[in-house]
N, C-alpha and C. Protein backbone atom coordinates (compact mmCIF):
# COMPACT_ATOMS: atom_id res chain seq x y z
N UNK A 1 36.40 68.43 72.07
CA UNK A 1 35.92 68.69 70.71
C UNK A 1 36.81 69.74 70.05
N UNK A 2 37.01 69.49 68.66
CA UNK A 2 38.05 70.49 67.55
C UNK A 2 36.93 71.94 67.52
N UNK A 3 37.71 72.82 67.22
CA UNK A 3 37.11 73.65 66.79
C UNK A 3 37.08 73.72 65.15
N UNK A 4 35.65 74.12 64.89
CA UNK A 4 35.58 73.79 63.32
C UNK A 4 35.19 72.39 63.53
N UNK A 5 35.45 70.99 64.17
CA UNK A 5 35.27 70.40 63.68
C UNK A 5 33.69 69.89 63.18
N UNK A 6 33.81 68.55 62.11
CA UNK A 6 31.89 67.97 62.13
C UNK A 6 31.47 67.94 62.91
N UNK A 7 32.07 67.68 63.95
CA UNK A 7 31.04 67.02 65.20
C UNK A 7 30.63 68.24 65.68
N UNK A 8 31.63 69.48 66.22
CA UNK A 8 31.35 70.34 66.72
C UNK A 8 29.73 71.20 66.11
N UNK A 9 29.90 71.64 64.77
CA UNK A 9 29.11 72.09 63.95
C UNK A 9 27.62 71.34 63.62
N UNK A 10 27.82 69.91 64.19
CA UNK A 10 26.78 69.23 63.87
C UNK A 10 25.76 69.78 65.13
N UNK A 11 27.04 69.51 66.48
CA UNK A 11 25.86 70.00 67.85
C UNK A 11 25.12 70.91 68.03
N UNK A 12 26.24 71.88 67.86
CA UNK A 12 25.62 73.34 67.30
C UNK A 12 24.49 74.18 66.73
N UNK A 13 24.14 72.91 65.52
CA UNK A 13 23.26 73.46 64.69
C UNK A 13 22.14 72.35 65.24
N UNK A 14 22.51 71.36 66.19
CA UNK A 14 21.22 70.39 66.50
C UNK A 14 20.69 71.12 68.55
N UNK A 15 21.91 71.45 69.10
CA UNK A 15 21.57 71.24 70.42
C UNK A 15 21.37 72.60 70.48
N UNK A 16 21.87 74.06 70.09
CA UNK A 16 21.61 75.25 70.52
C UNK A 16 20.65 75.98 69.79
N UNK A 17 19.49 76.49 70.76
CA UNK A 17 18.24 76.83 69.94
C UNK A 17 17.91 77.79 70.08
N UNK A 18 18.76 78.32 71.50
CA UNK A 18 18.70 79.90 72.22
C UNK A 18 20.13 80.63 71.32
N UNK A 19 19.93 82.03 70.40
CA UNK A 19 21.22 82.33 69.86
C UNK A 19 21.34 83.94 70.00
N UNK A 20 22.04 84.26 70.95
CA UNK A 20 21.98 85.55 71.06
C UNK A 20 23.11 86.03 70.06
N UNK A 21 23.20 87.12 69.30
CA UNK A 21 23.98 87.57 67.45
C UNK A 21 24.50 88.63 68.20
N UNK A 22 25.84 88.81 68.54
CA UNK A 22 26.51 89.83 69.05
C UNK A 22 27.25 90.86 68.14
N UNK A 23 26.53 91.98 67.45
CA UNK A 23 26.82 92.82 66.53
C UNK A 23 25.71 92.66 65.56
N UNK A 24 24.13 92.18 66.11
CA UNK A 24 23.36 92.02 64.99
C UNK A 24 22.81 93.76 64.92
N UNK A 25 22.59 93.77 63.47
CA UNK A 25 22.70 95.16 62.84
C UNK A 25 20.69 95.04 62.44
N UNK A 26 20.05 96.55 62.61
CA UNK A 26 18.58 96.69 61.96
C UNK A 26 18.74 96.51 60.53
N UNK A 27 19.64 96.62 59.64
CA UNK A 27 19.76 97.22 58.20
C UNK A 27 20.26 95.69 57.55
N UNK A 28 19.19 95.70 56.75
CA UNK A 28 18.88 94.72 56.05
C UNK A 28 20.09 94.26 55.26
N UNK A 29 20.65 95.19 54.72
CA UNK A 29 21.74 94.69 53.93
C UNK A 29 22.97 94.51 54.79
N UNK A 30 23.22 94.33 56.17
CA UNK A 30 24.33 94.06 56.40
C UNK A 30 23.93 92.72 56.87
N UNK A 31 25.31 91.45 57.06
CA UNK A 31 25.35 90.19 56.90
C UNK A 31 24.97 89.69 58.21
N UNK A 32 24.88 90.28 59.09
CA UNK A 32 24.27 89.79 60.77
C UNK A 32 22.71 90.11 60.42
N UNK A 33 21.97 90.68 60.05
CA UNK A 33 20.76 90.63 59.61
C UNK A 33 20.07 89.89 58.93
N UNK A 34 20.75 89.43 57.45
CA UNK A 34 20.65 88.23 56.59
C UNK A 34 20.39 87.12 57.59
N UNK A 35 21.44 86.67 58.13
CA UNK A 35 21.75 85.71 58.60
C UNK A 35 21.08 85.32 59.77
N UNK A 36 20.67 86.47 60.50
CA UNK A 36 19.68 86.62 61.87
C UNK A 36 18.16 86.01 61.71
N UNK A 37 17.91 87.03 60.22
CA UNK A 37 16.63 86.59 60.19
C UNK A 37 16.41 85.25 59.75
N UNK A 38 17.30 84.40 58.83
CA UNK A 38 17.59 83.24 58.56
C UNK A 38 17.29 82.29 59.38
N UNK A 39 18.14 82.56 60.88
CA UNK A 39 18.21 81.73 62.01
C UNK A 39 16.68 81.63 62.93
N UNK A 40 16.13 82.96 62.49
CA UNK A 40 14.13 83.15 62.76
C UNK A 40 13.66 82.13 62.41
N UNK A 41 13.65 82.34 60.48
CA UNK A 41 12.66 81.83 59.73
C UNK A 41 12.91 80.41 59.83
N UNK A 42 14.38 79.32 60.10
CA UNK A 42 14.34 78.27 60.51
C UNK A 42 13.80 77.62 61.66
N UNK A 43 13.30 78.35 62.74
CA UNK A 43 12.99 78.11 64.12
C UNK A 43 13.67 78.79 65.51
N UNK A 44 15.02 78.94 65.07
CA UNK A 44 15.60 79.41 66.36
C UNK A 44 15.60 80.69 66.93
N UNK A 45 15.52 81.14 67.92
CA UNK A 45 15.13 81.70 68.68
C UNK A 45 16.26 82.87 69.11
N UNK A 46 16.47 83.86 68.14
CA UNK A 46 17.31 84.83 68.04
C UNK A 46 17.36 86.17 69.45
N UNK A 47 18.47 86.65 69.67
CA UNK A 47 18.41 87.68 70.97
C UNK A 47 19.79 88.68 70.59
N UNK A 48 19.20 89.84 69.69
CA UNK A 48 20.07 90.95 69.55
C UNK A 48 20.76 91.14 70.74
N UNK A 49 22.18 91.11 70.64
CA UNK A 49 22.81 91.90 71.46
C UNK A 49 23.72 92.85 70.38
N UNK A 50 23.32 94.52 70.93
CA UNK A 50 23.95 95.72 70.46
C UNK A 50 23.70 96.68 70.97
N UNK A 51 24.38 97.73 71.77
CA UNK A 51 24.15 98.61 72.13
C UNK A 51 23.78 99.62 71.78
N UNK A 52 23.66 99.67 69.99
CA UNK A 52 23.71 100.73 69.06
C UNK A 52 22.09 100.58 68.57
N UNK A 53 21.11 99.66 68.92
CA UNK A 53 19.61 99.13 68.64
C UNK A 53 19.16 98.85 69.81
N UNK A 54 18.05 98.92 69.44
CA UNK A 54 16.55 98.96 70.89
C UNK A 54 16.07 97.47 70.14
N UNK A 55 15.83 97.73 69.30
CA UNK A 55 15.19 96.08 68.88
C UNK A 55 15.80 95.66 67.29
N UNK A 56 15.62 94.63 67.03
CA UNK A 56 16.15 94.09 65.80
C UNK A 56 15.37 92.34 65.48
N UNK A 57 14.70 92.72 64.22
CA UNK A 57 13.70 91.81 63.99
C UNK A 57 12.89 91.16 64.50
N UNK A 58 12.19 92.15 65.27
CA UNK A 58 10.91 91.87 66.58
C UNK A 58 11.09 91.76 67.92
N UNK A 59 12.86 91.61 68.11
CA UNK A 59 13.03 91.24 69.81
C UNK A 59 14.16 92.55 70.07
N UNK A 60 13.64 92.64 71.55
CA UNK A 60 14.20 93.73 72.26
C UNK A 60 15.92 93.15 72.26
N UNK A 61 16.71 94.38 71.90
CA UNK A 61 18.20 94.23 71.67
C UNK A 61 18.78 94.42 73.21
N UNK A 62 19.86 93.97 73.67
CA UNK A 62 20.30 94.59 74.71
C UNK A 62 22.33 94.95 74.32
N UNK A 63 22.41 95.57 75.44
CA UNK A 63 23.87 96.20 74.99
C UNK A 63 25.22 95.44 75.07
N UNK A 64 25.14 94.23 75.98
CA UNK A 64 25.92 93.42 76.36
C UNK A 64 25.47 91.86 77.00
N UNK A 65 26.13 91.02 76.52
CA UNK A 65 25.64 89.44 76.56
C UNK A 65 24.73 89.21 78.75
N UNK A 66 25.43 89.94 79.36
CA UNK A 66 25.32 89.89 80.84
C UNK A 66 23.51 90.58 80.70
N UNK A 67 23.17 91.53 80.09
CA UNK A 67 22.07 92.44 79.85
C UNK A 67 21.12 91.52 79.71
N UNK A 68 21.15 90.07 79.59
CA UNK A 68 20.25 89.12 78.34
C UNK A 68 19.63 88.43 79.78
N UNK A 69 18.38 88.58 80.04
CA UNK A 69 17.55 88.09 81.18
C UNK A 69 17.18 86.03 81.06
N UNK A 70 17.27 85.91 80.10
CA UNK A 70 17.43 84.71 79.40
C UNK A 70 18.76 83.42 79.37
N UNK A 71 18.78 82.19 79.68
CA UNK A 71 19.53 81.52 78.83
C UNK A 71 19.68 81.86 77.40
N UNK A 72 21.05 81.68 77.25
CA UNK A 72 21.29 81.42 75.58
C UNK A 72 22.04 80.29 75.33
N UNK A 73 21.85 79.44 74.12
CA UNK A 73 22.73 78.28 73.92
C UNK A 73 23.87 78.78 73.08
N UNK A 74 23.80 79.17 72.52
CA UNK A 74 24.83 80.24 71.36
C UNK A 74 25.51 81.59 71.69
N UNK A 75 26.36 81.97 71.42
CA UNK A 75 26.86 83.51 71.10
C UNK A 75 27.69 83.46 69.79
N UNK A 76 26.66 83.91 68.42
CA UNK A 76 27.25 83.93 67.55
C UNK A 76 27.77 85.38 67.30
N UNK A 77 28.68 85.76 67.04
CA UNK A 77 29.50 87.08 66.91
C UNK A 77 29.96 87.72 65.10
N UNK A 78 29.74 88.89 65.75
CA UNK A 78 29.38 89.37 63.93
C UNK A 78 30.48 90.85 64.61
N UNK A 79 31.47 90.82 64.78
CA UNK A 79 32.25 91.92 65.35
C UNK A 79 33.63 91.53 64.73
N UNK A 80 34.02 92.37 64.53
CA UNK A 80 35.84 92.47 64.11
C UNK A 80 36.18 91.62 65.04
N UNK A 81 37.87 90.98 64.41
CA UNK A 81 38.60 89.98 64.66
C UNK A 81 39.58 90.56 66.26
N UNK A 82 39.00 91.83 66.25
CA UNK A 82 40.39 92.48 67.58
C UNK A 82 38.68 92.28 68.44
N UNK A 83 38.22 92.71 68.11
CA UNK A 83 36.72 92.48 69.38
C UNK A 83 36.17 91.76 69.90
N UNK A 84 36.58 90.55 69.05
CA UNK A 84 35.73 89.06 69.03
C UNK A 84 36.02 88.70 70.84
N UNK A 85 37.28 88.95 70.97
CA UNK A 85 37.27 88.42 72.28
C UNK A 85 36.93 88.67 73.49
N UNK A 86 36.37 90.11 73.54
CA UNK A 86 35.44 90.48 74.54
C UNK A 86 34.07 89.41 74.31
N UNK A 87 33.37 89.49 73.32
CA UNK A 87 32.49 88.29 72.80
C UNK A 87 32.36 87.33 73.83
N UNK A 88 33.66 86.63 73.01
CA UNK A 88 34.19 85.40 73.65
C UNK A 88 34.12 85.41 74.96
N UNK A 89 35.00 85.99 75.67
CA UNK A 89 34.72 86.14 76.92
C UNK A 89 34.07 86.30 78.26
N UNK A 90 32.71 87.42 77.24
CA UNK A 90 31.17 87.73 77.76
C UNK A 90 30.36 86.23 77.85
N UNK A 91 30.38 85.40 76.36
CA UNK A 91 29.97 84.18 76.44
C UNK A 91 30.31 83.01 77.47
N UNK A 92 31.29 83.09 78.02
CA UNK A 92 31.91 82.06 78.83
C UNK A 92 31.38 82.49 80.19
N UNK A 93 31.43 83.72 80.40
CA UNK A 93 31.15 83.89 81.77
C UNK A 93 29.13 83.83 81.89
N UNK A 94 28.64 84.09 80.80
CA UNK A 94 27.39 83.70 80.91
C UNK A 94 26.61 82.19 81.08
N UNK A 95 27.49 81.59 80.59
CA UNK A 95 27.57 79.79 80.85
C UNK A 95 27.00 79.62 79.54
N UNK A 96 27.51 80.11 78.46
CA UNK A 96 26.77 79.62 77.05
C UNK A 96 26.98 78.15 76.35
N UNK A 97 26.71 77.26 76.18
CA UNK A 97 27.43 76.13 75.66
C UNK A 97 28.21 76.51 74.54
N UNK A 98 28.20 77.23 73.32
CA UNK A 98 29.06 77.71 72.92
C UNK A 98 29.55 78.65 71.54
N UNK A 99 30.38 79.10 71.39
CA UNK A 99 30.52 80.69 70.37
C UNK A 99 30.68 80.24 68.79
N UNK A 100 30.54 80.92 67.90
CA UNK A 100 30.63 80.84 66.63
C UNK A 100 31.24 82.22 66.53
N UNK A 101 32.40 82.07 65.57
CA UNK A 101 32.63 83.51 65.35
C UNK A 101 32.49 83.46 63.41
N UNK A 102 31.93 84.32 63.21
CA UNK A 102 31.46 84.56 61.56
C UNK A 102 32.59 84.28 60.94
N UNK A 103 32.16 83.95 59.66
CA UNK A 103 33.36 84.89 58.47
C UNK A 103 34.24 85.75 58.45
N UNK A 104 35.32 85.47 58.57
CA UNK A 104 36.68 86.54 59.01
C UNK A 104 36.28 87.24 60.17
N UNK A 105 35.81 86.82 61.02
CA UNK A 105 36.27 86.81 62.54
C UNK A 105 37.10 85.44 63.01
N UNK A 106 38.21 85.69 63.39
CA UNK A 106 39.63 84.95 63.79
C UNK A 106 40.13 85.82 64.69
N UNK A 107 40.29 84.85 65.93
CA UNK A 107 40.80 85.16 67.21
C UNK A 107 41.31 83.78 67.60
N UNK A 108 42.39 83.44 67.69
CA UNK A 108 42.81 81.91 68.19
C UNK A 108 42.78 81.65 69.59
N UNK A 109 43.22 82.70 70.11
CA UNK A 109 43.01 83.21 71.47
C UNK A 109 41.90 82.91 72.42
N UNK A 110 41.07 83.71 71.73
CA UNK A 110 39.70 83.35 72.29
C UNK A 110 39.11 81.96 71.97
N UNK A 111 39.30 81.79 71.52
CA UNK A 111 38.87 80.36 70.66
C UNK A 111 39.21 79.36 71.61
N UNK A 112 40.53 79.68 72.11
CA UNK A 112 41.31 78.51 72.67
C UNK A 112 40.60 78.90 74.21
N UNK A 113 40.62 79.95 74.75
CA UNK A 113 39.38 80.38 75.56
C UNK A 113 38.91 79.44 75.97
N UNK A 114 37.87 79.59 75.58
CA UNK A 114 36.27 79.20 74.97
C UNK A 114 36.58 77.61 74.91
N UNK A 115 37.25 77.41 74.23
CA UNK A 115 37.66 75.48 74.02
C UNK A 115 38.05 75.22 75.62
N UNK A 116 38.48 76.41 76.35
CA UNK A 116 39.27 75.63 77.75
C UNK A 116 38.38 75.58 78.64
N UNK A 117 37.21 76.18 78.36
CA UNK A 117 35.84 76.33 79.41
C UNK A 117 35.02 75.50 79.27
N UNK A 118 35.22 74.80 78.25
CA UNK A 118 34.08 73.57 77.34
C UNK A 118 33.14 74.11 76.91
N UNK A 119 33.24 75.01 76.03
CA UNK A 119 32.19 75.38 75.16
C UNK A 119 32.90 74.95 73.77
N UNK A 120 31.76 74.89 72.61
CA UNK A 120 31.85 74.22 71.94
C UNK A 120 32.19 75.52 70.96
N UNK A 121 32.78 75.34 69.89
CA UNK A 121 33.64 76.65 69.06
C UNK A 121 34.03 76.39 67.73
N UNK A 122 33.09 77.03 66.93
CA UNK A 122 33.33 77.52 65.52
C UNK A 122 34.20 78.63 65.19
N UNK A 123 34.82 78.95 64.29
CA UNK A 123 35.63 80.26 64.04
C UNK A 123 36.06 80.37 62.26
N UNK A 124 35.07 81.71 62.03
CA UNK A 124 35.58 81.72 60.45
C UNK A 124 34.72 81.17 59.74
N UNK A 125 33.50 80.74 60.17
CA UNK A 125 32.55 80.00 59.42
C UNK A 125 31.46 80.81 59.45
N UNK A 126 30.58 80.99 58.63
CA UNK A 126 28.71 80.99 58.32
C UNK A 126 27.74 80.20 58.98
N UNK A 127 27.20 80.65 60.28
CA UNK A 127 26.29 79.69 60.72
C UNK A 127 25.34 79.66 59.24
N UNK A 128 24.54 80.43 58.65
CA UNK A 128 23.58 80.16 57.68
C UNK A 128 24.32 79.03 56.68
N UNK A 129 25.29 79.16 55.94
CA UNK A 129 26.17 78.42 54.75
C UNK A 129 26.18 77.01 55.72
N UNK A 130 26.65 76.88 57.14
CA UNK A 130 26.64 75.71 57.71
C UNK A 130 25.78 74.93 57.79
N UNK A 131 23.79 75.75 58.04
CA UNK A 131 22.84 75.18 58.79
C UNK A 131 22.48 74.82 57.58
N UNK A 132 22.28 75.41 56.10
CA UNK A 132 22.29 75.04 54.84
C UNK A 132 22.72 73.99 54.34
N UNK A 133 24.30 73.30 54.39
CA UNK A 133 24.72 72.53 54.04
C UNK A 133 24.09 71.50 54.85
N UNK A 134 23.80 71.78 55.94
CA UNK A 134 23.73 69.98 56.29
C UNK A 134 21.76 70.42 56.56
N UNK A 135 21.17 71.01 56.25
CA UNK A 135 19.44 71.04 55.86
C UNK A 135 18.82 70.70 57.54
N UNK A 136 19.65 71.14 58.83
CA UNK A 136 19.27 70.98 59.59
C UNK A 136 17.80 71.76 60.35
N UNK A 137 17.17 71.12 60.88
CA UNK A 137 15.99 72.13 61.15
C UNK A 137 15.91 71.89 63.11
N UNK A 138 15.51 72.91 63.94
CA UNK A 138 15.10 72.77 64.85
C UNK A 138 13.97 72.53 65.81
């Protein structure tokens, strides 16, 4: 599977329901929050990871993707473009099916990663603007 591609983005938003938000923030106005609670109010089943929060929109945060007692189907990443690939990397070794990296997060690197492990890989995109456009629900 392409990264970016339809197909990829279609699975994504149909098969992963577990989404742990790596850099999700308490403060309403920043864009991992928007978008977090978004991914709530549609159905899915959100899991702060940040070391800098205890909890974030009702669920206990933890500091690193390994910390997460849970499956996750997702690791969507809300971290700078030099960081993303620790992300990336944390995700793969957790057995995630697969990463989204936000809006100007670009790492090709990792990406290509992540594509070599068979996880499935967005980069540079809006899960919300994505799950929007195509009116998917879980």
């Amino acid at each position: 599977m392409d990264i970016n591609s339809p197909e990829t983005i279609a699975r994504i938003l149909d098969e992963c329901h577990t989404i742990a938000v790596v850099g999700l923030s308490s403060s309403s106005w920043r864009p991992s929050h928007g978008v977090a609670a978004y991914m709530q109010r549609v159905g899915y089943r959100v899991i702060p990871v940040n070391p800098n929060e205890t909890a974030v929109l009702g669920e206990k945060s933890y500091a690193v993707l390994a910390d997460v007692p849970e499956k996750m189907d997702l690791v969507d990443v809300f971290r700078r473009s030099e960081e993303a690939g620790v992300a990336v990397d944390q995700a793969i070794a957790v057995g995630a099916k697969g990463v989204w990296l936000q809006e100007g997060v670009i790492d090709h690197q990792a990406a290509q990663r992540a594509v070599d492990a068979g996880l499935l890989v967005v980069m540079d995109r809006c899960w919300l603007k994505e799950h929007a456009r195509g009116s998917r629900r879980v």
